[in-house]
N, C-alpha and C. Protein backbone atom coordinates (compact mmCIF):
# COMPACT_ATOMS: atom_id res chain seq x y z
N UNK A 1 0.86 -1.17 0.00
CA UNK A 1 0.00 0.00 0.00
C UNK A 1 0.90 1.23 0.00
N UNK A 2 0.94 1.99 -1.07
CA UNK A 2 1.14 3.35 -0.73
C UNK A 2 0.82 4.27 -0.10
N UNK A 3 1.71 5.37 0.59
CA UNK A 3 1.41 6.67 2.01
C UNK A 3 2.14 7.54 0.90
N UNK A 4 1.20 8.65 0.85
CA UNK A 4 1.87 9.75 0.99
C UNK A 4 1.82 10.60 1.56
N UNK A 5 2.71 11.83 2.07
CA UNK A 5 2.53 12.30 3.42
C UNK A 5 2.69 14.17 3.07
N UNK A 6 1.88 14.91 3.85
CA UNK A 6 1.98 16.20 3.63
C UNK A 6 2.39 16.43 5.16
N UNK A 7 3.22 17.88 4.93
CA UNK A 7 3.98 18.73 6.19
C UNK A 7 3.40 19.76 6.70
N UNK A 8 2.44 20.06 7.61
CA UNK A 8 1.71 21.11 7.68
C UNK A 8 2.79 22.44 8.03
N UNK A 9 2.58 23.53 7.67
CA UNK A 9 3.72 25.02 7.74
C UNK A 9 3.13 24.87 9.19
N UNK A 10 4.80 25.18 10.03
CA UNK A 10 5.37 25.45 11.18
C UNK A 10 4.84 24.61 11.96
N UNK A 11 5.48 23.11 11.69
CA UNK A 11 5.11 22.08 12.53
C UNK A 11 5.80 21.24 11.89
N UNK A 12 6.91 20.36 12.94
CA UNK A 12 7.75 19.36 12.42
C UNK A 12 7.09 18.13 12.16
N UNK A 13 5.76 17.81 12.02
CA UNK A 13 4.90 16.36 12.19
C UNK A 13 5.44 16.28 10.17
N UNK A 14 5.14 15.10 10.13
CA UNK A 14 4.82 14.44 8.51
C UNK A 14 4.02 13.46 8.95
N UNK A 15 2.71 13.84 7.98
CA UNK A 15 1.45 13.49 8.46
C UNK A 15 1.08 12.33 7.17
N UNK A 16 1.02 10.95 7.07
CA UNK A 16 1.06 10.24 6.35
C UNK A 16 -0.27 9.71 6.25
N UNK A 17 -0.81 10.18 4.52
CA UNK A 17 -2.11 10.11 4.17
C UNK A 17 -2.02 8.63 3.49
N UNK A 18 -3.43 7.44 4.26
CA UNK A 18 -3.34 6.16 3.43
C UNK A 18 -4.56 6.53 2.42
N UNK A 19 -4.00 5.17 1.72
CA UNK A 19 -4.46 5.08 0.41
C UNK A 19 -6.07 4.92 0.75
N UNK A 20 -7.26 5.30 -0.57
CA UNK A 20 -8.39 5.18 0.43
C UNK A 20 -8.92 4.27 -1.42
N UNK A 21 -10.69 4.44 -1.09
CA UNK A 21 -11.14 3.67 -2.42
C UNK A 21 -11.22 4.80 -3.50
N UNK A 22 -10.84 6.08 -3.23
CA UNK A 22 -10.95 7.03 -4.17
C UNK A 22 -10.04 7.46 -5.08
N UNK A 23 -8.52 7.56 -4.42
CA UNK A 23 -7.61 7.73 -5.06
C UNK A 23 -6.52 6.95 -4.22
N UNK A 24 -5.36 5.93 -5.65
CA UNK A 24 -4.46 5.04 -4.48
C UNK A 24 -3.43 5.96 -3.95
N UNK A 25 -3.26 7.05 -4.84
CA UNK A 25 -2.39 8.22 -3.98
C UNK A 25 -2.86 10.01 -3.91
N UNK A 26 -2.01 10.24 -3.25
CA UNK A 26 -2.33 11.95 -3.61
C UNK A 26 -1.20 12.65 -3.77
N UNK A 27 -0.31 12.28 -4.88
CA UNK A 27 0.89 13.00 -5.16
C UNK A 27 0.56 13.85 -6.02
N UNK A 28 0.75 15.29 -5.76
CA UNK A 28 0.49 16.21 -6.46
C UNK A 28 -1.06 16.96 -6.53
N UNK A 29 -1.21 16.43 -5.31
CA UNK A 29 -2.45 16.69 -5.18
C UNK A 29 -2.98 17.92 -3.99
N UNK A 30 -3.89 18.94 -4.20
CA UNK A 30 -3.70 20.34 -2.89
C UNK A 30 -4.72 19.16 -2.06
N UNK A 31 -4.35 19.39 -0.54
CA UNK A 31 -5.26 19.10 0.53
C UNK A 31 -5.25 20.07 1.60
N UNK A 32 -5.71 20.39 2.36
CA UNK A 32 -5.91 20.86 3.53
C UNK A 32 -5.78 20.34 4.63
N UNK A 33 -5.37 21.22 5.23
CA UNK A 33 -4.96 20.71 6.83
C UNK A 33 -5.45 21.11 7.79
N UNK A 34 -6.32 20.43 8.60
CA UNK A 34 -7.29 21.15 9.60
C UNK A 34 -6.66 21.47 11.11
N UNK A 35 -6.72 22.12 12.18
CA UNK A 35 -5.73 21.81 13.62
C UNK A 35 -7.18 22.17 14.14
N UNK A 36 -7.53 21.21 15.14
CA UNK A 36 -9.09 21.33 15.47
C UNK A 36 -8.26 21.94 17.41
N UNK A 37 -9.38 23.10 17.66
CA UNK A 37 -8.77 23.29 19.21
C UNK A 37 -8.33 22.35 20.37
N UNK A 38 -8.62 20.95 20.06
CA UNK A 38 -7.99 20.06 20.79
C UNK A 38 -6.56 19.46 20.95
N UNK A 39 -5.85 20.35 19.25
CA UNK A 39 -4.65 19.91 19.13
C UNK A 39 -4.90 18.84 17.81
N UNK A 40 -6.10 18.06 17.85
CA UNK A 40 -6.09 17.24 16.79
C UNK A 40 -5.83 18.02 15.58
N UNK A 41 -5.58 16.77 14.01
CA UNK A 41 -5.24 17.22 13.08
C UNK A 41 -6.52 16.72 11.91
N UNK A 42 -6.67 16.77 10.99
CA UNK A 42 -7.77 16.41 9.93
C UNK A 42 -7.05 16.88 8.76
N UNK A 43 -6.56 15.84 7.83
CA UNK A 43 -6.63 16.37 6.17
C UNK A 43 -7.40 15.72 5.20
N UNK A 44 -8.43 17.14 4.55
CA UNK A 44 -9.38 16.86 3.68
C UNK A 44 -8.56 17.37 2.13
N UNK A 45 -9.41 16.58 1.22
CA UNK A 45 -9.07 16.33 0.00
C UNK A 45 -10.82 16.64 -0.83
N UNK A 46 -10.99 18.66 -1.06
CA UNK A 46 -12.05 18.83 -1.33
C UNK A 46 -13.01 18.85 -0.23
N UNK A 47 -14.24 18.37 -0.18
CA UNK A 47 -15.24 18.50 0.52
C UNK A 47 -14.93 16.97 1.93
N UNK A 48 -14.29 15.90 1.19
CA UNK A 48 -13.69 14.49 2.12
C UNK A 48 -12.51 14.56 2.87
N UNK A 49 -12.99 14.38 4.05
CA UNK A 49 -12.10 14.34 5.20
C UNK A 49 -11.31 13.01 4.58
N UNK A 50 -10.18 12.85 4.81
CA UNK A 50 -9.09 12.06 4.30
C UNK A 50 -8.72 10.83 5.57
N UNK A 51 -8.27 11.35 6.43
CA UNK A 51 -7.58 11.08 7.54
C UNK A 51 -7.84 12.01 9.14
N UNK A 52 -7.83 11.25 9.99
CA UNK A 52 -7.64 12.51 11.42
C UNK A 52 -6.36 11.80 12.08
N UNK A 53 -5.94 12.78 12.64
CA UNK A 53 -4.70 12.36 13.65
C UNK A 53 -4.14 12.98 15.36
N UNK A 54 -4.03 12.64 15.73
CA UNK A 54 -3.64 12.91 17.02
C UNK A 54 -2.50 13.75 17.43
N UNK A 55 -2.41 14.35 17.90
CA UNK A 55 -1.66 15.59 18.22
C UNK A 55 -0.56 15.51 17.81
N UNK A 56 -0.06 14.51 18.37
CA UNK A 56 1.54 14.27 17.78
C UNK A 56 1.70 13.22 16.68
N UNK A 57 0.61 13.29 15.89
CA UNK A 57 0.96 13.37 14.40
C UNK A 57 0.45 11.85 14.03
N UNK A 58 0.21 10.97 15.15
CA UNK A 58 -0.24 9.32 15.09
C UNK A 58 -1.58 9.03 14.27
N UNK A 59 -1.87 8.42 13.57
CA UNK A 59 -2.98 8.15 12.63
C UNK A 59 -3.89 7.74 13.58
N UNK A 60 -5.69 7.90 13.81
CA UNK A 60 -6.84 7.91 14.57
C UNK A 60 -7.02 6.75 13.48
N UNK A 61 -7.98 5.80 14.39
CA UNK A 61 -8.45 4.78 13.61
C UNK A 61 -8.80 4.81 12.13
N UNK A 62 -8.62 4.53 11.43
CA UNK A 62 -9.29 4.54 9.92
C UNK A 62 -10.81 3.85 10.35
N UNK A 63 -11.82 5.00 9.44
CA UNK A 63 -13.29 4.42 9.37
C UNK A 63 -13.92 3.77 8.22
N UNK A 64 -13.72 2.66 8.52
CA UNK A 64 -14.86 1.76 7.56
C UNK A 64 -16.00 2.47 7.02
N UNK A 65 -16.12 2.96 5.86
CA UNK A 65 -17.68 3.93 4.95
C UNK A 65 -17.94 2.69 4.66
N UNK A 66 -19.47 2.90 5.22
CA UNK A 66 -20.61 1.82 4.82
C UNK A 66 -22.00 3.06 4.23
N UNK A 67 -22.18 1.91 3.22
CA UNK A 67 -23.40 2.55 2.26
C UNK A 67 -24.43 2.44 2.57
N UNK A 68 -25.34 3.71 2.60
CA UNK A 68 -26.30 3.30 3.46
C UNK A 68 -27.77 2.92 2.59
């Protein structure tokens, strides 16, 4: 499986985005980087949250999307 990973400005984390069913990578691709007041992190890709992560940069469970 391929990671690719974005660096959010003024923060030493490298935040490693997994592969999802939409796209197997995001090289070259703009995302956003969210810092939610808890310290947590979120990078969305468009309107889809991508990934969340934990303060110091650790990947939050990956969520199983079920169709409803």
């Amino acid at each position: 499986m391929t990671y690719d990973s974005v660096r959010p400005q003024l923060s030493t984390l490298a935040l490693q985005i997994p592969a999802d069913r939409y796209r197997c990578n995001y090289v070259n691709v703009a995302v956003r980087v969210h810092r939610y007041p808890d310290q947590t992190l979120a990078i969305f890709h468009g309107p889809r949250k991508l990934a969340t992560y934990h303060p110091d940069g650790t990947l939050n469970a990956v969520r199983k999307e079920v169709a409803a």
